[in-house]
Protein backbone atom coordinates (compact mmCIF):
# COMPACT_ATOMS: atom_id res chain seq x y z
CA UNK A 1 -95.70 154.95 84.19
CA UNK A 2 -98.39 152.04 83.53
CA UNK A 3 -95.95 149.65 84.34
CA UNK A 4 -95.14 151.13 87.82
CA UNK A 5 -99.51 151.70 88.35
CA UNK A 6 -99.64 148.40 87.66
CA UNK A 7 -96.92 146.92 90.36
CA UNK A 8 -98.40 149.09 92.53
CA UNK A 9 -101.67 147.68 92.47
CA UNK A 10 -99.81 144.29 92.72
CA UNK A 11 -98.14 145.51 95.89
CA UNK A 12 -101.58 147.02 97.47
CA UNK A 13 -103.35 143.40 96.87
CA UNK A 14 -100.45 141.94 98.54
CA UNK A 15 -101.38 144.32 101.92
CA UNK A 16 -98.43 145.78 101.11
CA UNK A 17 -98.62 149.54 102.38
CA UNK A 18 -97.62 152.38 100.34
CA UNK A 19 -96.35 155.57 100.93
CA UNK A 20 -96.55 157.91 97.77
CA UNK A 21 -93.77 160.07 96.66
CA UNK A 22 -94.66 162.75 93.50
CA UNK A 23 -93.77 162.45 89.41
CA UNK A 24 -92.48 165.07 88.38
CA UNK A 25 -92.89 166.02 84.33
CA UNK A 26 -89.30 167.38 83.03
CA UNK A 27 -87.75 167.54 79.74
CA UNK A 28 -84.33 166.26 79.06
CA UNK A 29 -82.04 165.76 76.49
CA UNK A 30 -80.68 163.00 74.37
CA UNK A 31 -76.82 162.64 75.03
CA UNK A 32 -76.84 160.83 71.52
CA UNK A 33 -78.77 162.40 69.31
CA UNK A 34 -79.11 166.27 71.32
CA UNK A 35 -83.02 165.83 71.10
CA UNK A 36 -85.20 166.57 73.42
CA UNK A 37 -87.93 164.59 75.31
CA UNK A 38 -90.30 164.10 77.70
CA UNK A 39 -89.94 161.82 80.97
CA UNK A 40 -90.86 161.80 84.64
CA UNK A 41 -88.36 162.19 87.80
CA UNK A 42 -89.65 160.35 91.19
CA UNK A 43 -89.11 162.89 93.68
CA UNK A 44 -89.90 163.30 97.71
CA UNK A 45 -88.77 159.26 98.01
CA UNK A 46 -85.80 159.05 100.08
CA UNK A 47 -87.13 161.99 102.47
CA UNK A 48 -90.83 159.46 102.65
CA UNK A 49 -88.90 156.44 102.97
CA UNK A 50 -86.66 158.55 105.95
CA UNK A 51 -89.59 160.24 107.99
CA UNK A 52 -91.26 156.05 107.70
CA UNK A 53 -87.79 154.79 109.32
CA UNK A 54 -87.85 157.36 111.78
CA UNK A 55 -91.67 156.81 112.67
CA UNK A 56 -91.73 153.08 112.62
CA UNK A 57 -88.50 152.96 115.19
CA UNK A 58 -89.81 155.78 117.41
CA UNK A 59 -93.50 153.58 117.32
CA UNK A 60 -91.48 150.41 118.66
CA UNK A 61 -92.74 149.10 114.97
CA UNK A 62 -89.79 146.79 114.51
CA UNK A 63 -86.75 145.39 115.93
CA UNK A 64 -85.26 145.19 112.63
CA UNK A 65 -85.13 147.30 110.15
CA UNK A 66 -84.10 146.64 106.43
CA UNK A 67 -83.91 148.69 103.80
CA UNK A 68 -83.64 148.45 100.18
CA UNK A 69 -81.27 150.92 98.60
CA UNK A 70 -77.81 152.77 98.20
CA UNK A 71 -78.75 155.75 98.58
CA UNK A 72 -76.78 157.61 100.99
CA UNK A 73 -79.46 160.12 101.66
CA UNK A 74 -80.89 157.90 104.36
CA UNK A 75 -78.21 158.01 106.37
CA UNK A 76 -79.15 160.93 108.71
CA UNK A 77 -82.48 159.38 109.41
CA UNK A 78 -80.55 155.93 110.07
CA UNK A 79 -78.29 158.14 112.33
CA UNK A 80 -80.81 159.65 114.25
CA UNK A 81 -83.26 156.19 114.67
CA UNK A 82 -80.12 154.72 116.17
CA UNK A 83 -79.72 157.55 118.90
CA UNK A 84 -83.69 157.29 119.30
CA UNK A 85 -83.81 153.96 120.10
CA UNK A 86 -79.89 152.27 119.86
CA UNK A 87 -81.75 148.81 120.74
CA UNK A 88 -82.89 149.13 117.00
CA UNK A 89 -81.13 146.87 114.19
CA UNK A 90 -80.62 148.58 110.83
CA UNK A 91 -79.64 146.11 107.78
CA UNK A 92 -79.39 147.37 104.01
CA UNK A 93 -79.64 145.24 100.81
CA UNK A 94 -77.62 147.18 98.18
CA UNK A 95 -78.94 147.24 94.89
CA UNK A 96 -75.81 145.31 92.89
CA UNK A 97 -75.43 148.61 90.70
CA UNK A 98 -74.70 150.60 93.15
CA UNK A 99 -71.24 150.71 95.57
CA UNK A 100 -72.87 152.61 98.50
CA UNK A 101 -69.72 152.38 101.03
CA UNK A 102 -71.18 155.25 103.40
CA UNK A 103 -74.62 153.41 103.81
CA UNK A 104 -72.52 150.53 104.70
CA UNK A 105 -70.90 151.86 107.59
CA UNK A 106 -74.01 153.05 109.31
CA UNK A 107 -75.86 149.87 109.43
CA UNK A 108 -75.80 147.13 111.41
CA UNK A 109 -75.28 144.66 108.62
CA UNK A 110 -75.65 144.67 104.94
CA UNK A 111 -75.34 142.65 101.83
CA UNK A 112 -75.13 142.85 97.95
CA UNK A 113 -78.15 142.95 95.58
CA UNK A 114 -77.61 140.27 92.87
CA UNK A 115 -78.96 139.81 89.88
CA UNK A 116 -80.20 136.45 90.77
CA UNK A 117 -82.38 137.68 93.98
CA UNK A 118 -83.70 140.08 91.41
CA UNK A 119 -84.97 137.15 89.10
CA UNK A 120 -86.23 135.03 92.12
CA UNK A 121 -88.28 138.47 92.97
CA UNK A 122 -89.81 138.37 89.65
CA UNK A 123 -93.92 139.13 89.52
CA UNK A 124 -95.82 135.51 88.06
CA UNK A 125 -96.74 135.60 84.48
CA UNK A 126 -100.45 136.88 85.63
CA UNK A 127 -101.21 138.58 88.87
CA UNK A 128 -105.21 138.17 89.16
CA UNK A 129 -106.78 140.84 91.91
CA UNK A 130 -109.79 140.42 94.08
CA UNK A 131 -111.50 143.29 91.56
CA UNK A 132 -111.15 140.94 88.49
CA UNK A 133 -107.96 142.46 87.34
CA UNK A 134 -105.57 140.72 85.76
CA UNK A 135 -101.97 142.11 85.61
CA UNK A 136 -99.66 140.35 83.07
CA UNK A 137 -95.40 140.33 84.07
CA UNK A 138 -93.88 142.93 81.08
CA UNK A 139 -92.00 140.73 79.31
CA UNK A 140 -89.44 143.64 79.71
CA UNK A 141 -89.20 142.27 83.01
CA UNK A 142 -87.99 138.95 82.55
């Protein structure tokens, strides 16, 4: 959870805007070992990242739209943004784990995630921000 603070904070000094979804605490359970731990679930994302298409293209906020997933979720509010306003473009950039063929069909255009966009999209070594900050790239990351 650091980590992600951290690229957030990267994003924010970037003027990047962010819309906040919720953490959720649950327990789960080792498939190896049968243990059980402790993690966090993102939740309320796709339904944010939705209710933003939908109020962006009704607010004449774009002529395209792009979106980064495969989740097939979003494709009511892609549905209904089209009916809104059908002069609206909608592209999707499919994460290259993920096959999303119904996402596919409702946009406009769309292309494959690769690994090698991924590494071009890397954060620099150290991200300094106008507070003094420094954020350092996990080396996880590279």
């Amino acid at each position: 959870m650091a980590r992600h603070k951290d690229y957030i904070k990267v994003l924010e000094h970037n003027k990047i805007e962010i819309v906040y979804g919720k953490f959720r605490a649950m327990d789960k359970k080792c498939t190896r070992c049968n243990k059980v731990y402790s993690t966090h679930e993102e939740k309320r994302t796709d339904v944010n990242i939705a209710i933003k298409l939908l109020e962006d293209a009704i607010n004449d906020d774009f002529d395209i739209a792009v979106l980064i997933s495969g989740d097939s979720d979003l494709i009511p509010a892609i549905e209904t943004a089209k009916k809104i306003k059908p002069e609206k473009q909608f592209g999707v950039i499919i994460p290259y784990s993920r096959p999303a063929e119904e996402l596919k069909h409702v946009a406009h255009f769309y292309m494959k995630m690769k690994e090698e966009h991924l590494q071009k999209s890397l954060l620099d070594e150290k991200v300094p921000l106008n507070d003094g900050t420094v954020i350092t790239c996990p080396h996880s990351w590279k």
